[in-house]
Every structure is written in structure tokens, then in C-alpha cells.
Protein backbone atom coordinates (compact mmCIF):
# COMPACT_ATOMS: atom_id res chain seq x y z
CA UNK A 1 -28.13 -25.78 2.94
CA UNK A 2 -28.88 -23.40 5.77
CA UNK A 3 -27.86 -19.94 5.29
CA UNK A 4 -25.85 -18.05 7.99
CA UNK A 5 -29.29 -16.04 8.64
CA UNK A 6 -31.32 -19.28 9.22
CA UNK A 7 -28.48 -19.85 11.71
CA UNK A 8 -28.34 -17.14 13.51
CA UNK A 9 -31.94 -17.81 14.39
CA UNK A 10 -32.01 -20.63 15.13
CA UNK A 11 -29.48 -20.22 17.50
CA UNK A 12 -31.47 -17.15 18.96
CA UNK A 13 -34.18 -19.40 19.16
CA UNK A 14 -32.60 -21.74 21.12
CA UNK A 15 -31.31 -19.09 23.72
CA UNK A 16 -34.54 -17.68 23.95
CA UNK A 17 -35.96 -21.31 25.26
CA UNK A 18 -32.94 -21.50 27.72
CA UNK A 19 -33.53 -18.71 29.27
CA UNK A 20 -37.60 -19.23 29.60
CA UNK A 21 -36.57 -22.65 31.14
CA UNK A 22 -34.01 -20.94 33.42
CA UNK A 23 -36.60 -18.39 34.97
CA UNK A 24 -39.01 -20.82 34.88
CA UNK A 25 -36.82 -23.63 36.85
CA UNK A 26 -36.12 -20.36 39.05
CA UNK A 27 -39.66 -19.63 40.18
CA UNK A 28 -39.82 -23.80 41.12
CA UNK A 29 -37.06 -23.79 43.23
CA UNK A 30 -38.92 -20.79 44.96
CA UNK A 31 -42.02 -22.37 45.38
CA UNK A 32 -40.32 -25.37 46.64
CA UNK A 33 -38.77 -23.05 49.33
CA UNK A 34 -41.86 -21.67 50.15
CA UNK A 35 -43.85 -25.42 49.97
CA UNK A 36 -40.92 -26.50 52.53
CA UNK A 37 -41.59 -23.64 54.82
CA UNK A 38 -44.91 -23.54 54.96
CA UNK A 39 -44.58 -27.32 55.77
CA UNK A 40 -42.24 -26.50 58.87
CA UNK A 41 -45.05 -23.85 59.86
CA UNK A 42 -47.81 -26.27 59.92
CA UNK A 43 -45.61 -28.91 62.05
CA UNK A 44 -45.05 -26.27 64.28
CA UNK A 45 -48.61 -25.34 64.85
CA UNK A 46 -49.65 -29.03 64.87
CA UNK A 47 -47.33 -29.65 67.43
CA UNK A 48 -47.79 -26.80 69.76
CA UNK A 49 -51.83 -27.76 69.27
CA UNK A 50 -51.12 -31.25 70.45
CA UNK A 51 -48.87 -29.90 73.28
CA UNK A 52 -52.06 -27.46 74.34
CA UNK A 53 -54.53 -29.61 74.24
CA UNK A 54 -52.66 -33.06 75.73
CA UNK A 55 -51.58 -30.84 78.50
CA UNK A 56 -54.85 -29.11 79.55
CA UNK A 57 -56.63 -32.64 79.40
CA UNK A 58 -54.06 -33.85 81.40
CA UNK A 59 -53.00 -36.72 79.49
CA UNK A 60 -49.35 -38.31 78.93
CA UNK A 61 -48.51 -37.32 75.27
CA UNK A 62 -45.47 -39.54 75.21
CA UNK A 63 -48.53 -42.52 75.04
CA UNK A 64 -49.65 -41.12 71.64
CA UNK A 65 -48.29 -41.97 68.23
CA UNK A 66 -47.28 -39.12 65.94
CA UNK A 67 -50.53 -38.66 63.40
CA UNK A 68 -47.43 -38.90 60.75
CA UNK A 69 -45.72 -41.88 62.21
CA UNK A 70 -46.87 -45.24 60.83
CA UNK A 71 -46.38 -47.67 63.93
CA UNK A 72 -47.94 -50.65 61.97
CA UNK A 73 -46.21 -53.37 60.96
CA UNK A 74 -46.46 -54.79 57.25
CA UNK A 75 -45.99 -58.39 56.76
């Protein structure tokens, strides 16, 4: 039989992991935040580089398929 010591730890034991997997599930929801932005930055600047360089060669970017886009069909 477990004594009220051996208890006590364990339960302290236990906390102890709960709270590691709380900071730790913390700093992922961060990174995910940060992945996500980053991600909006890069469309951004992929976009406004398409924009530059379909304007200044003069052709009709509404003709082009979005690099991310699949337009193929799958049968």
C-alpha cells in the first residue's frame, strides 16, 4: 500500500509534467503564429514580385495560373 508520502509525489510528479506540457504546447502555438505569418509575408512578396515583373514585361497576368493553384484535372 502506498503511503501518503509516495502520494504526495506522485501527485507532484504529475503536476510537474502538466505544466512542462503546458509551456511546451505554449511555445507551439507561438511558432505556429509565427509559421502563419511568415507564410502571409512570403505571399505578399511573391505576389508583389509577380505584379513587378508581369507588368514591366508587359504581359496580361490575369493569363497566368497561380504557381499554388493546381488547374489540372484528375481523372
Amino acid at each position: 500500500m502506498k503511503t501518503g508520502l509516495q502520494i504526495k509525489e506522485a501527485l507532484q510528479m504529475q503536476l510537474d509534467v502538466q505544466k512542462t506540457l503546458h509551456e511546451q504546447l505554449e511555445i507551439q502555438r507561438n511558432l505556429q503564429l509565427r509559421i502563419e505569418e511568415q507564410g502571409k509575408q512570403l505571399r505578399m512578396m511573391f505576389d508583389q514580385h509577380h505584379k513587378t515583373n508581369t507588368s514591366s514585361s508587359g504581359h496580361d497576368p490575369t493569363e497566368d495560373n497561380h504557381p499554388c493553384e493546381d488547374t489540372s484535372v484528375q481523372s
